[in-house]
Every structure is written in C-alpha cells, then in structure tokens.
PDB file of N, CA and C in Angstrom:
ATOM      1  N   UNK A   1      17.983   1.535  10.384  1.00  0.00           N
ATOM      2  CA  UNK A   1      17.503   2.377   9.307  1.00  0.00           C
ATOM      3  C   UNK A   1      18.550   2.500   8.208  1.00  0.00           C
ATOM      4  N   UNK A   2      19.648   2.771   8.878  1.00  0.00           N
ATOM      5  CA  UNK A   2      21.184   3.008   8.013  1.00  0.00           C
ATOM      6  C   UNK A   2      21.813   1.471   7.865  1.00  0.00           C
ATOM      7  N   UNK A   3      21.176   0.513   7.682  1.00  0.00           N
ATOM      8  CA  UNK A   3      21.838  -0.737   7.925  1.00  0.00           C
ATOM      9  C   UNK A   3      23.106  -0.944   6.692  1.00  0.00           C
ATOM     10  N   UNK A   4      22.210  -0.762   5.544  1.00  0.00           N
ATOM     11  CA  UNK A   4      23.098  -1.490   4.265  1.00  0.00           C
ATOM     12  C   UNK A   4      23.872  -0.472   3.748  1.00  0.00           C
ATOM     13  N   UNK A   5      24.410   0.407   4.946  1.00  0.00           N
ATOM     14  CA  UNK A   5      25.190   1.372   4.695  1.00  0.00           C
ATOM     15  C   UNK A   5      26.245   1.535   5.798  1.00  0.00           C
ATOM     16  N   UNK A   6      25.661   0.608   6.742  1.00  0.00           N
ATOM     17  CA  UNK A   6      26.854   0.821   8.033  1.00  0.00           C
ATOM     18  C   UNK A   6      28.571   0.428   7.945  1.00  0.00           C
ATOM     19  N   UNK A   7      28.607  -0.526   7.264  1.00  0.00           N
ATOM     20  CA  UNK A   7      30.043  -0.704   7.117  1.00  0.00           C
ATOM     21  C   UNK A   7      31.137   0.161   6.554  1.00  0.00           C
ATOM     22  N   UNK A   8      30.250   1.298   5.603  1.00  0.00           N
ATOM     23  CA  UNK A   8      31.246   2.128   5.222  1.00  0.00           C
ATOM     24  C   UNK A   8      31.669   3.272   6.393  1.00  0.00           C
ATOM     25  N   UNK A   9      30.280   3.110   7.278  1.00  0.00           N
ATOM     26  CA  UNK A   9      30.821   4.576   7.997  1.00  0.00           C
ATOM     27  C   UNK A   9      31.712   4.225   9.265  1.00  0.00           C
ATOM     28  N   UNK A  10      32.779   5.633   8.796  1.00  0.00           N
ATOM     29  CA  UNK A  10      34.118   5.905   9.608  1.00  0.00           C
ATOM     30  C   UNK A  10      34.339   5.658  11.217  1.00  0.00           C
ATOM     31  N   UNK A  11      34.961   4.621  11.949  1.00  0.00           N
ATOM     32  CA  UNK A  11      34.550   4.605  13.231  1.00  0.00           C
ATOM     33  C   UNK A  11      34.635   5.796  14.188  1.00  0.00           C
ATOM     34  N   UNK A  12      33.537   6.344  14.912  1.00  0.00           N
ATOM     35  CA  UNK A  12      33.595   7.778  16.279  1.00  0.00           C
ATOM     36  C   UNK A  12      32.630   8.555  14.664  1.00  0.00           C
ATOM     37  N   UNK A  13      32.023   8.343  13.711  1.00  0.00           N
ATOM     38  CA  UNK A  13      31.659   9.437  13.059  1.00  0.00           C
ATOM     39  C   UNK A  13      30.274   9.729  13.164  1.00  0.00           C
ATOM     40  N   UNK A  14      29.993  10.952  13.451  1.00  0.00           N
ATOM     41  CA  UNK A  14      28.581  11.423  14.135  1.00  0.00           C
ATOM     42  C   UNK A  14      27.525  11.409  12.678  1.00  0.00           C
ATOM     43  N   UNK A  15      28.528  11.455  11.693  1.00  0.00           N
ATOM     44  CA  UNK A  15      27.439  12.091  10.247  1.00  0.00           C
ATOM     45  C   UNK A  15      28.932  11.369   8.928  1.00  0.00           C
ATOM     46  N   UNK A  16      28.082  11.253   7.923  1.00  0.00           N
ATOM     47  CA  UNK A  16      28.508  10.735   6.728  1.00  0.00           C
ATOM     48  C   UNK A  16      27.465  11.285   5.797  1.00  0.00           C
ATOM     49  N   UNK A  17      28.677  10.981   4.581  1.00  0.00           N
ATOM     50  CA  UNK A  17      27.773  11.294   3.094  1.00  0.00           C
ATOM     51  C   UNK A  17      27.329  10.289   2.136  1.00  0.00           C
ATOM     52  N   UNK A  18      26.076  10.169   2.001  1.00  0.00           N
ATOM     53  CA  UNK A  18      25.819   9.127   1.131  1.00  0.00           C
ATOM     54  C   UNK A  18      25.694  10.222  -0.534  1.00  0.00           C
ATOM     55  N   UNK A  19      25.711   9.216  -1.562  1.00  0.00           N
ATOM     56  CA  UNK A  19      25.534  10.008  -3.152  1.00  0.00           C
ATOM     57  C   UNK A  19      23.701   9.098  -3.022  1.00  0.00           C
ATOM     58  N   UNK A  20      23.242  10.132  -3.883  1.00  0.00           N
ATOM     59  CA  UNK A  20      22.100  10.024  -3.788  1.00  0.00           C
ATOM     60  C   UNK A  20      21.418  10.387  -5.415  1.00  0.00           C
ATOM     61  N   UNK A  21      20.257  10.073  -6.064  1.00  0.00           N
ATOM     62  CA  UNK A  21      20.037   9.944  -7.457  1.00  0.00           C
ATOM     63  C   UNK A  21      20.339  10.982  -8.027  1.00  0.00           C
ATOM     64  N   UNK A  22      21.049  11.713  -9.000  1.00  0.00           N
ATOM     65  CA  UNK A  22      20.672  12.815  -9.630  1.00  0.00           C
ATOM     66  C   UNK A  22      19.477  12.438 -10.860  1.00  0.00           C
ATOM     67  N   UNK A  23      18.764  14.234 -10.719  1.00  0.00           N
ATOM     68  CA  UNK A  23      16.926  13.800 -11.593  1.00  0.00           C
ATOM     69  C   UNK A  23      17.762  14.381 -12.969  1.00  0.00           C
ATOM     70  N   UNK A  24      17.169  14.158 -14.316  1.00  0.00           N
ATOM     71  CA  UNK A  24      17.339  14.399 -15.547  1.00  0.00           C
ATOM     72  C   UNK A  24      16.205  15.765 -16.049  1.00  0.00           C
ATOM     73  N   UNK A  25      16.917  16.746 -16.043  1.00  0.00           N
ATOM     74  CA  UNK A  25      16.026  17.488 -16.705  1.00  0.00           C
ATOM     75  C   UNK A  25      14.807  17.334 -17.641  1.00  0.00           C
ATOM     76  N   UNK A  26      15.031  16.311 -18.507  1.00  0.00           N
ATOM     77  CA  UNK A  26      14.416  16.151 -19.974  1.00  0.00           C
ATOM     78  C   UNK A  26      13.677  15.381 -19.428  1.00  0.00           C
ATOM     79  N   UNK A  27      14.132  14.049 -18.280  1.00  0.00           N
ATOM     80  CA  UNK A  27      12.917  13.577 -18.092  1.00  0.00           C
ATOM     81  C   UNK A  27      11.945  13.519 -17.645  1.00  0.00           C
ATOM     82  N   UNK A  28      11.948  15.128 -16.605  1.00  0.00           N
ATOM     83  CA  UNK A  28      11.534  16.004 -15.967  1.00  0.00           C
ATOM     84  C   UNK A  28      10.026  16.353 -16.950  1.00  0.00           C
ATOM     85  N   UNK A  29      10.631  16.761 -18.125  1.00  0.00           N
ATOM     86  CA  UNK A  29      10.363  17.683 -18.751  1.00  0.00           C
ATOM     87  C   UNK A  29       9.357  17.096 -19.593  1.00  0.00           C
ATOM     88  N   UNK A  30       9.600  16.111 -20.076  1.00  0.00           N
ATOM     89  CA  UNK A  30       9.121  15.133 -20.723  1.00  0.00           C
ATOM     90  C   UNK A  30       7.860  14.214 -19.755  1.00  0.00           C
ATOM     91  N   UNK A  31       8.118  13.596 -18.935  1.00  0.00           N
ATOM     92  CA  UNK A  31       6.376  13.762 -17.794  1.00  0.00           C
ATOM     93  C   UNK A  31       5.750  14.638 -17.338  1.00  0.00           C
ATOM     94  N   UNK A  32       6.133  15.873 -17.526  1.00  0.00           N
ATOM     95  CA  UNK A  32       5.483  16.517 -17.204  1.00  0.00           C
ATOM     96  C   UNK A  32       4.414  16.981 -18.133  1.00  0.00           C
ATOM     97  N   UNK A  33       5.009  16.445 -19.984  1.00  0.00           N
ATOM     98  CA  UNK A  33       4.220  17.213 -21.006  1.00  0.00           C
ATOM     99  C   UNK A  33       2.959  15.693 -21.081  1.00  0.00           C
ATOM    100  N   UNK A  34       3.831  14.428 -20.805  1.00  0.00           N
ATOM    101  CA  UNK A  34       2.801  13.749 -21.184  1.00  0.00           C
ATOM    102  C   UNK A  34       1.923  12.705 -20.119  1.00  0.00           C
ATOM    103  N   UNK A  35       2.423  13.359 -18.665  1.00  0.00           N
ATOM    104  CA  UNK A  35       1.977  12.466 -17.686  1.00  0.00           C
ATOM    105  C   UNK A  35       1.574  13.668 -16.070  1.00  0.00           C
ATOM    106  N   UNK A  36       1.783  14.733 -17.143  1.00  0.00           N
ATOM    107  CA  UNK A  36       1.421  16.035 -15.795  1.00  0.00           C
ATOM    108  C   UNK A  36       0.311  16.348 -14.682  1.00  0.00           C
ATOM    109  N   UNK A  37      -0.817  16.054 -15.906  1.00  0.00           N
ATOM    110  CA  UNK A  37      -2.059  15.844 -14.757  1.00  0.00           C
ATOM    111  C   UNK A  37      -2.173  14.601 -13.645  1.00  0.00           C
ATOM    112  N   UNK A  38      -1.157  14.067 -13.877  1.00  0.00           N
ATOM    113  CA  UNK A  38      -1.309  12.480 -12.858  1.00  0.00           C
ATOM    114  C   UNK A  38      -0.385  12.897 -12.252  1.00  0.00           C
ATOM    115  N   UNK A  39       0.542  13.778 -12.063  1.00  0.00           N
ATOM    116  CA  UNK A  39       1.596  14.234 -10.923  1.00  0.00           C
ATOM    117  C   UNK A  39       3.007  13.723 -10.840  1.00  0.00           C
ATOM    118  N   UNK A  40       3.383  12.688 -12.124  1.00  0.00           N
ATOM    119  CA  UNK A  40       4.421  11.723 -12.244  1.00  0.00           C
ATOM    120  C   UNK A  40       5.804  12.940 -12.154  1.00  0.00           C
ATOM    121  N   UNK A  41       5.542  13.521 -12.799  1.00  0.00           N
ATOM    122  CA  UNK A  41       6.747  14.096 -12.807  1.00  0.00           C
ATOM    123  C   UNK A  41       7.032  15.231 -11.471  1.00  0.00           C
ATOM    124  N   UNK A  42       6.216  15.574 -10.068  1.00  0.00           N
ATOM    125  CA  UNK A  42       6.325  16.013  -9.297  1.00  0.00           C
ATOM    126  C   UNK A  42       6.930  14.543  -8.327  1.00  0.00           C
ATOM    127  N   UNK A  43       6.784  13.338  -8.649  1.00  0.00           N
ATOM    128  CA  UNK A  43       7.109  12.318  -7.648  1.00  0.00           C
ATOM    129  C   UNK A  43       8.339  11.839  -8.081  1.00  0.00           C
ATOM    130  N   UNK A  44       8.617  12.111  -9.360  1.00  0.00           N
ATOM    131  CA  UNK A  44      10.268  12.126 -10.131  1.00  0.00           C
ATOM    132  C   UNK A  44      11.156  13.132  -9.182  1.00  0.00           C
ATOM    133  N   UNK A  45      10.648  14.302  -9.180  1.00  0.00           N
ATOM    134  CA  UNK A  45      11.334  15.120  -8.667  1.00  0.00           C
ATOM    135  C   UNK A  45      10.845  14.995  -6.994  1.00  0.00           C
ATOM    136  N   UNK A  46      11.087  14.232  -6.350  1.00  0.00           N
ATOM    137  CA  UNK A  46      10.509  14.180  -5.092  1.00  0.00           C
ATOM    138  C   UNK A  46       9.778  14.691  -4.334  1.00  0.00           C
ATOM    139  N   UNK A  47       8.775  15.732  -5.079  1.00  0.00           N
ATOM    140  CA  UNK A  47       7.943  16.467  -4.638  1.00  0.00           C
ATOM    141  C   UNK A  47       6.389  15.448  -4.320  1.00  0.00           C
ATOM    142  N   UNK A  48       6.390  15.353  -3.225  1.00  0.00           N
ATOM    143  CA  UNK A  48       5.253  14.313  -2.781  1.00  0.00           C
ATOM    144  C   UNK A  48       3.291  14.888  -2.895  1.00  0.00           C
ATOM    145  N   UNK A  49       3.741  16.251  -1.951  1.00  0.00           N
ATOM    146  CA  UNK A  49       2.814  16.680  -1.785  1.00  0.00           C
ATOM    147  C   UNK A  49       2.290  17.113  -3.177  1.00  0.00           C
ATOM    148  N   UNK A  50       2.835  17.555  -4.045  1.00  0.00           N
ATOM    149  CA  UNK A  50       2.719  18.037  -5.248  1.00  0.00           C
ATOM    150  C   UNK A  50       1.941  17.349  -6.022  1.00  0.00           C
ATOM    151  N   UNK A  51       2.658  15.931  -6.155  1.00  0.00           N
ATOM    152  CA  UNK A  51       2.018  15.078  -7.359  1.00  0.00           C
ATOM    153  C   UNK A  51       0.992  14.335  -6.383  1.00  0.00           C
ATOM    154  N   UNK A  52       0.895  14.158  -5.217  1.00  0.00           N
ATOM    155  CA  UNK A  52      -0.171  13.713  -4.468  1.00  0.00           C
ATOM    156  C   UNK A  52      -1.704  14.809  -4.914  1.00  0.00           C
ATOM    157  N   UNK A  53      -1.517  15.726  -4.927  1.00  0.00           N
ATOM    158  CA  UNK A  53      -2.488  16.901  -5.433  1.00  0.00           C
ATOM    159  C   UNK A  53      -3.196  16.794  -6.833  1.00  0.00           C
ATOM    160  N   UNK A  54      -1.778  16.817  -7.590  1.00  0.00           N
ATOM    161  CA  UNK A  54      -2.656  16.348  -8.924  1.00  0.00           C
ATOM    162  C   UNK A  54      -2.821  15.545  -9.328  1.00  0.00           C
ATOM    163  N   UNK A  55      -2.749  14.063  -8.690  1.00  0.00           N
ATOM    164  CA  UNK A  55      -3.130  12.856  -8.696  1.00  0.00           C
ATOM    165  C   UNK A  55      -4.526  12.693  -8.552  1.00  0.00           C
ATOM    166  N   UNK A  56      -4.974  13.254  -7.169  1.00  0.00           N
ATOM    167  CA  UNK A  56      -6.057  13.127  -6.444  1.00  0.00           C
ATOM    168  C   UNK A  56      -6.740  13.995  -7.144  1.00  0.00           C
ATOM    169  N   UNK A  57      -6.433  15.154  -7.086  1.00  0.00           N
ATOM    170  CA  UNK A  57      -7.334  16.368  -8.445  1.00  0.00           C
ATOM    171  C   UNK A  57      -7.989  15.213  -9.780  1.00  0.00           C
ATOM    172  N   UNK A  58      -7.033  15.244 -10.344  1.00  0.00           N
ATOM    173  CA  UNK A  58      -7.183  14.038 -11.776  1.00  0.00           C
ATOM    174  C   UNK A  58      -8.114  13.286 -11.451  1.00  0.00           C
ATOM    175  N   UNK A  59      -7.900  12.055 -10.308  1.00  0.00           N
ATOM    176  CA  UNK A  59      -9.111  11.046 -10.333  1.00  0.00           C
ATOM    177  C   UNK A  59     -10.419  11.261  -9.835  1.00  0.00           C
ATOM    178  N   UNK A  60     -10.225  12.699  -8.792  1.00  0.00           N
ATOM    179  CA  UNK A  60     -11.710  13.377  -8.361  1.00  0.00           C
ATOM    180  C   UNK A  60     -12.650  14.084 -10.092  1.00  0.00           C
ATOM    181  N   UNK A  61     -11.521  14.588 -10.839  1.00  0.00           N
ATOM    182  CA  UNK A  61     -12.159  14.681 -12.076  1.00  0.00           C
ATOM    183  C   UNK A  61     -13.011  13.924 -12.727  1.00  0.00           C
ATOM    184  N   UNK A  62     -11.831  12.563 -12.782  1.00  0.00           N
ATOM    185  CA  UNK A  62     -12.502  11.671 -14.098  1.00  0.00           C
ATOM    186  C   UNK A  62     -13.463  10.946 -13.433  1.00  0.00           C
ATOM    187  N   UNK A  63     -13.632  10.458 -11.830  1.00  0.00           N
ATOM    188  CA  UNK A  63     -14.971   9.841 -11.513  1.00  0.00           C
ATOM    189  C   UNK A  63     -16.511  10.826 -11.319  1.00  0.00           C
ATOM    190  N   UNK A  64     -16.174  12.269 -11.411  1.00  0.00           N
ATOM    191  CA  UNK A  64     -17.100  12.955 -11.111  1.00  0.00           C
ATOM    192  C   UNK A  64     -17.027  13.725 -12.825  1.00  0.00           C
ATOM    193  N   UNK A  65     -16.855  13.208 -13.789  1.00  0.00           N
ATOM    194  CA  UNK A  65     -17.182  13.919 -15.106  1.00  0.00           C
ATOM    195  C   UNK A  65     -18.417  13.239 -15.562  1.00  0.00           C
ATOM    196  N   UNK A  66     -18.644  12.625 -15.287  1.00  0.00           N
ATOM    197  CA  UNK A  66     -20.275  12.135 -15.778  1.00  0.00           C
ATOM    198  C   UNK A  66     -21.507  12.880 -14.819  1.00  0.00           C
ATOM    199  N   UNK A  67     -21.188  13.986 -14.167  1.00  0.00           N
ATOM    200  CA  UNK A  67     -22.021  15.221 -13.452  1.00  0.00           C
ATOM    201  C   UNK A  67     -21.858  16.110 -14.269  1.00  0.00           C
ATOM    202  N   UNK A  68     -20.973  16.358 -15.084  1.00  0.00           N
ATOM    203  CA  UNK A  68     -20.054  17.716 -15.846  1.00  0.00           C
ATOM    204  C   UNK A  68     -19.566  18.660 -14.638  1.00  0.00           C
ATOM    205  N   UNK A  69     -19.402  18.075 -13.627  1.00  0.00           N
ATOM    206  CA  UNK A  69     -18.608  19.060 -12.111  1.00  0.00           C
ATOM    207  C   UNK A  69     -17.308  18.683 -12.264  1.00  0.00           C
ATOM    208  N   UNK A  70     -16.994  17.355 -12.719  1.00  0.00           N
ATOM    209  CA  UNK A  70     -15.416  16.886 -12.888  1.00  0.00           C
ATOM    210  C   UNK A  70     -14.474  17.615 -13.522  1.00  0.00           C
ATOM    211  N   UNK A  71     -15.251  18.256 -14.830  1.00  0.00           N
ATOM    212  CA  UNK A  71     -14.154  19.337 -16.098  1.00  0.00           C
ATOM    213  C   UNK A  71     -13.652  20.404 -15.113  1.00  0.00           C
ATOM    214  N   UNK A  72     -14.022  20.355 -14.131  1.00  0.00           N
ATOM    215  CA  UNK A  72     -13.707  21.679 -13.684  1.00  0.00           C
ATOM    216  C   UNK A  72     -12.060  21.138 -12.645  1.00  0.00           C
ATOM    217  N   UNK A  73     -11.747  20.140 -12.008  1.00  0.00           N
ATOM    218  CA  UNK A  73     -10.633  20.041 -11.450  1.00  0.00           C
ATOM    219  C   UNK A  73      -9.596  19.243 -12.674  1.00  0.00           C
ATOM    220  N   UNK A  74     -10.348  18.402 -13.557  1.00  0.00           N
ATOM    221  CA  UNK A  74      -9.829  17.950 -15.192  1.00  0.00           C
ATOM    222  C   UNK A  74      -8.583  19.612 -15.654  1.00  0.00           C
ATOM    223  N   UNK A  75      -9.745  20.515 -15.910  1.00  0.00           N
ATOM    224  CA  UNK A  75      -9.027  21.568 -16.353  1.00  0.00           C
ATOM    225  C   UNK A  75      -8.149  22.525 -15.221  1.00  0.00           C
ATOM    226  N   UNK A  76      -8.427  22.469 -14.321  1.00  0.00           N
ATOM    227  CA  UNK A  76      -7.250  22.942 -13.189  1.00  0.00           C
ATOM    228  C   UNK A  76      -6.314  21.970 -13.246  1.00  0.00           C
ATOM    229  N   UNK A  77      -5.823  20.536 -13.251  1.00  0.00           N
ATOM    230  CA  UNK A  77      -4.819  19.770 -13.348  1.00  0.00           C
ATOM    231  C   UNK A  77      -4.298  20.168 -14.382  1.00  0.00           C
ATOM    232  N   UNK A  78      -5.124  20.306 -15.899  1.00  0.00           N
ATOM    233  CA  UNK A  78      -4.222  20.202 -17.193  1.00  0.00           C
ATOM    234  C   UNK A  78      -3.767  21.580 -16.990  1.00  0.00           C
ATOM    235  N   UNK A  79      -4.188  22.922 -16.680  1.00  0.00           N
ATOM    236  CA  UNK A  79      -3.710  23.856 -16.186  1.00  0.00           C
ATOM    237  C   UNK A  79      -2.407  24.224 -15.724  1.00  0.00           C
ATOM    238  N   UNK A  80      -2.199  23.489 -14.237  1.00  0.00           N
ATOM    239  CA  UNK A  80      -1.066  23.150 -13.544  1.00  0.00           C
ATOM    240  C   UNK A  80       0.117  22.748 -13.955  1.00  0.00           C
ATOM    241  N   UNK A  81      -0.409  21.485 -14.616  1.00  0.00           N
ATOM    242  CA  UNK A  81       0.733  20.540 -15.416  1.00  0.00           C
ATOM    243  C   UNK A  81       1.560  21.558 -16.515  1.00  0.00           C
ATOM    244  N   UNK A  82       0.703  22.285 -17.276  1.00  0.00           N
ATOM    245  CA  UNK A  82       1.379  23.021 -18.538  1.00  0.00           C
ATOM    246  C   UNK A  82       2.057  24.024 -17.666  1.00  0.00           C
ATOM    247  N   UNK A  83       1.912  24.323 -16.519  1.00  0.00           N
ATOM    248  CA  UNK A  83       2.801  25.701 -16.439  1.00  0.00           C
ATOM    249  C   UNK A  83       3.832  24.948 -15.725  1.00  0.00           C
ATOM    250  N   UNK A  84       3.675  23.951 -15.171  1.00  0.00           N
ATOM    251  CA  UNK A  84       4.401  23.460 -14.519  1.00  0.00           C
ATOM    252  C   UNK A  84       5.877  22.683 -15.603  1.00  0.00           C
ATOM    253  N   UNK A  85       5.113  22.568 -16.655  1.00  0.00           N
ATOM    254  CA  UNK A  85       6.133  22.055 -17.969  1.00  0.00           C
ATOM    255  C   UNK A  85       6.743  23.226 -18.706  1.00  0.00           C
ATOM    256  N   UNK A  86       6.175  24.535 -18.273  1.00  0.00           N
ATOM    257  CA  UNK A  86       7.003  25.601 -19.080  1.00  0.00           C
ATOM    258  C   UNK A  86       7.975  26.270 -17.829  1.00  0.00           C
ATOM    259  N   UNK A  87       7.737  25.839 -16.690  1.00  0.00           N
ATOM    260  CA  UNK A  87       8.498  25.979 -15.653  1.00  0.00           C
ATOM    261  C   UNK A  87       9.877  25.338 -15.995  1.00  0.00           C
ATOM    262  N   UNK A  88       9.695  24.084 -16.378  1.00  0.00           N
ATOM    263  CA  UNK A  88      10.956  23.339 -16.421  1.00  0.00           C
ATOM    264  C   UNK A  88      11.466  23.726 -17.326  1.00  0.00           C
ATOM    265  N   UNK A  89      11.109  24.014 -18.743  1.00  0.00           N
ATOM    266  CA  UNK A  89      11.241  24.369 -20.044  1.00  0.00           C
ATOM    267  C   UNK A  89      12.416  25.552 -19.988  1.00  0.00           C
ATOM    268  N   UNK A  90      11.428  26.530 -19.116  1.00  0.00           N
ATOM    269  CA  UNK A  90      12.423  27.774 -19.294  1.00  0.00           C
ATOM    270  C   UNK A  90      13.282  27.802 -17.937  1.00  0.00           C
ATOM    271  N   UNK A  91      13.530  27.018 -16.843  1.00  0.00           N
ATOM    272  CA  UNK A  91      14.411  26.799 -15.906  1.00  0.00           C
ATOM    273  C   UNK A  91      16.051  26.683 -16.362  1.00  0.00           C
ATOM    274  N   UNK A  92      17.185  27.312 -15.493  1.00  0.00           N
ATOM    275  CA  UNK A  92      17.633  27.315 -16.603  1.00  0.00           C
ATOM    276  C   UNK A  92      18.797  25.194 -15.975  1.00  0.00           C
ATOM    277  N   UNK A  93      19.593  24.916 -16.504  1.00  0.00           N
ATOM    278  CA  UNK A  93      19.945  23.896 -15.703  1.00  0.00           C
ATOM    279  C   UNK A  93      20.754  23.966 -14.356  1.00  0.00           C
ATOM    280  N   UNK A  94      21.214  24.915 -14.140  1.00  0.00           N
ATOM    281  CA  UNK A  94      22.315  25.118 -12.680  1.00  0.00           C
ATOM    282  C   UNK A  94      20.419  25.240 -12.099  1.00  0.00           C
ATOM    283  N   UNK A  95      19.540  26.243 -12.297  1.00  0.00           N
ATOM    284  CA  UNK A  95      18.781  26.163 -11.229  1.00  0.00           C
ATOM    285  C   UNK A  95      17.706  24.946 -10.668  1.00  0.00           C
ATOM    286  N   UNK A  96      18.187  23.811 -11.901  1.00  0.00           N
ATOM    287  CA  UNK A  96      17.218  22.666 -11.947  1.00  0.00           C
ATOM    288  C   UNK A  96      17.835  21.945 -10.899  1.00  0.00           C
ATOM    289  N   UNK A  97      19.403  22.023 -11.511  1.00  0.00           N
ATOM    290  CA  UNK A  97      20.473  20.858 -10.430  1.00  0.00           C
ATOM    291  C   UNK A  97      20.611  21.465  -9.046  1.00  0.00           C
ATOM    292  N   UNK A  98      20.353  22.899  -8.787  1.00  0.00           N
ATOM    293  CA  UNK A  98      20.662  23.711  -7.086  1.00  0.00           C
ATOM    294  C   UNK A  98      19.170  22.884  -6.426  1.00  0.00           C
ATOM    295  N   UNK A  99      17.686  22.897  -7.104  1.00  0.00           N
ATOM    296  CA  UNK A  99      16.453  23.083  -6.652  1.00  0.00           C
ATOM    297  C   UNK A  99      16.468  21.412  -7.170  1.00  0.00           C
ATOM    298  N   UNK A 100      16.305  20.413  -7.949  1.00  0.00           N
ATOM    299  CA  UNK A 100      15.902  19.166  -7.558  1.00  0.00           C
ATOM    300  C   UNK A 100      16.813  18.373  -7.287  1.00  0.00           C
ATOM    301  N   UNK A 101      17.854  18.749  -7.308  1.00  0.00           N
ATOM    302  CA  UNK A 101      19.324  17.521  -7.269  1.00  0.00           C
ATOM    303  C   UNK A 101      20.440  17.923  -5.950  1.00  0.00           C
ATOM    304  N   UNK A 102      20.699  16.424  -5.727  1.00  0.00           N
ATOM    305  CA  UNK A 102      21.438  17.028  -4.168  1.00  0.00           C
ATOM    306  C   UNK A 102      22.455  15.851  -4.670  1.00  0.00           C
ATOM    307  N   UNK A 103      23.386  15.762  -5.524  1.00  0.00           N
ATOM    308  CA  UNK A 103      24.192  14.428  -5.140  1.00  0.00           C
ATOM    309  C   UNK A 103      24.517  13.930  -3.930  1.00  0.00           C
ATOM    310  N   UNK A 104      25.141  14.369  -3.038  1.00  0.00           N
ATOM    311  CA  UNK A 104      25.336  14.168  -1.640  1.00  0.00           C
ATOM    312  C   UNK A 104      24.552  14.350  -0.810  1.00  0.00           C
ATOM    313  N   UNK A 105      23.943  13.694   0.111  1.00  0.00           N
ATOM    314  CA  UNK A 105      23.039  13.505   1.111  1.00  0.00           C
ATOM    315  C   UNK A 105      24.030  13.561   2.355  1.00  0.00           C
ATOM    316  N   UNK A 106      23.563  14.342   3.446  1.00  0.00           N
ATOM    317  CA  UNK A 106      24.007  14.501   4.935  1.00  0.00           C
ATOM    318  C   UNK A 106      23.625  13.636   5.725  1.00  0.00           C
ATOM    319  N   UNK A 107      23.805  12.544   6.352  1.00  0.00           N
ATOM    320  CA  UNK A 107      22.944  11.911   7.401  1.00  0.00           C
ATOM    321  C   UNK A 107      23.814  12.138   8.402  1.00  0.00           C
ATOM    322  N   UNK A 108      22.554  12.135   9.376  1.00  0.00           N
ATOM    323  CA  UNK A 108      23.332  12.560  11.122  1.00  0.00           C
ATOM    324  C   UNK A 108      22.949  11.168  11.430  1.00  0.00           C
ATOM    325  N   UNK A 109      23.972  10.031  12.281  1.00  0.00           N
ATOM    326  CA  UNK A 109      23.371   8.919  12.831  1.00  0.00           C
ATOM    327  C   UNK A 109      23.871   9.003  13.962  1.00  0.00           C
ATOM    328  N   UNK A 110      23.826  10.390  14.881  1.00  0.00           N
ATOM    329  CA  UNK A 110      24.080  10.348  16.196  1.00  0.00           C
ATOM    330  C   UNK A 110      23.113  10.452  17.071  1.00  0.00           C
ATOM    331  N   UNK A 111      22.136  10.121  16.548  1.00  0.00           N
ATOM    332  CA  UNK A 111      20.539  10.516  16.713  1.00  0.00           C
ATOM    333  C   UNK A 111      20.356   9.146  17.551  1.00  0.00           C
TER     334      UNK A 111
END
C-alpha cells in the first residue's frame, strides 16, 4: 500500500510522516461560485460524501426537469452551493488551513 514510500521509512519505525497537498483557499472559493452545484469544490477539499450529494442532487435535477419535479433538487443544490461559497468567503484562513489542510499525514504501518 506504502510501497513508493518505503525506502524513506526509518528502520524498527512503527509510524512516519508523509507531507501531503495543501488546498488553496481561493480555489476553494472560486468552484464553489462557479462549479458548486456539481460538488467540485467539496471533492477539492476532500469532502467525498459532500460533493457525492450534490453531484447526484444536480443530475437527479437536470434528468427529471422536463416533469418540472427536477427545479426542486436544481434549487436545493444552487442553494447549498451559495452558502456553502459564503462559508468559505467569510471563513477566516487559520480556520480554512486547521479544517481542510493537514500538511503532514500520520501513517501507522505496524498494522
């Protein structure tokens, strides 16, 4: 699993630190204003379940808007997305970098 990482780790060591992506606020901020209802910017920020939701919301919309039943999860996504973009907006950055950013990753490979 840890392959293309094994040579660095320390011999007898139960756990190591890998660096891991830091996310960009703005660009956070910025899919979320123009790609929110499709969930892009919840899968930026590694939130799976999140943008899995308004993914699936979105396309249950747009194939069921020719019923006029679709506007109704259409406008709960665009909903979501905007608060979800004034979330980031007014976040301040220490709480963006504590809550989506981990430079250092823990792995236990004594498992």
């Amino acid at each position: 699993m840890y392959s293309d990482v094994v040579g660095s780790i320390p011999a007898g060591a139960s756990k190591f630190i890998i660096q891991t992506e830091m996310k960009q606020r703005i660009i956070a901020i910025l899919l979320a204003l123009f790609l929110g209802t499709l969930g892009v910017h919840a899968f930026y920020l590694n939130d799976k379940k999140h943008g899995q939701t308004l993914l699936i919301l979105t396309l249950v919309g747009w194939f069921t808007s020719f019923l006029l039943i679709g506007f109704i999860p259409l406008v709960v996504t665009a909903v979501w997305a905007f608060v979800d973009f004034v979330k980031l907006c007014l976040m301040s950055d220490r709480e963006f970098e504590r809550k989506y950013t981990c430079p250092e990753e823990i792995i236990d490979i004594s498992e």
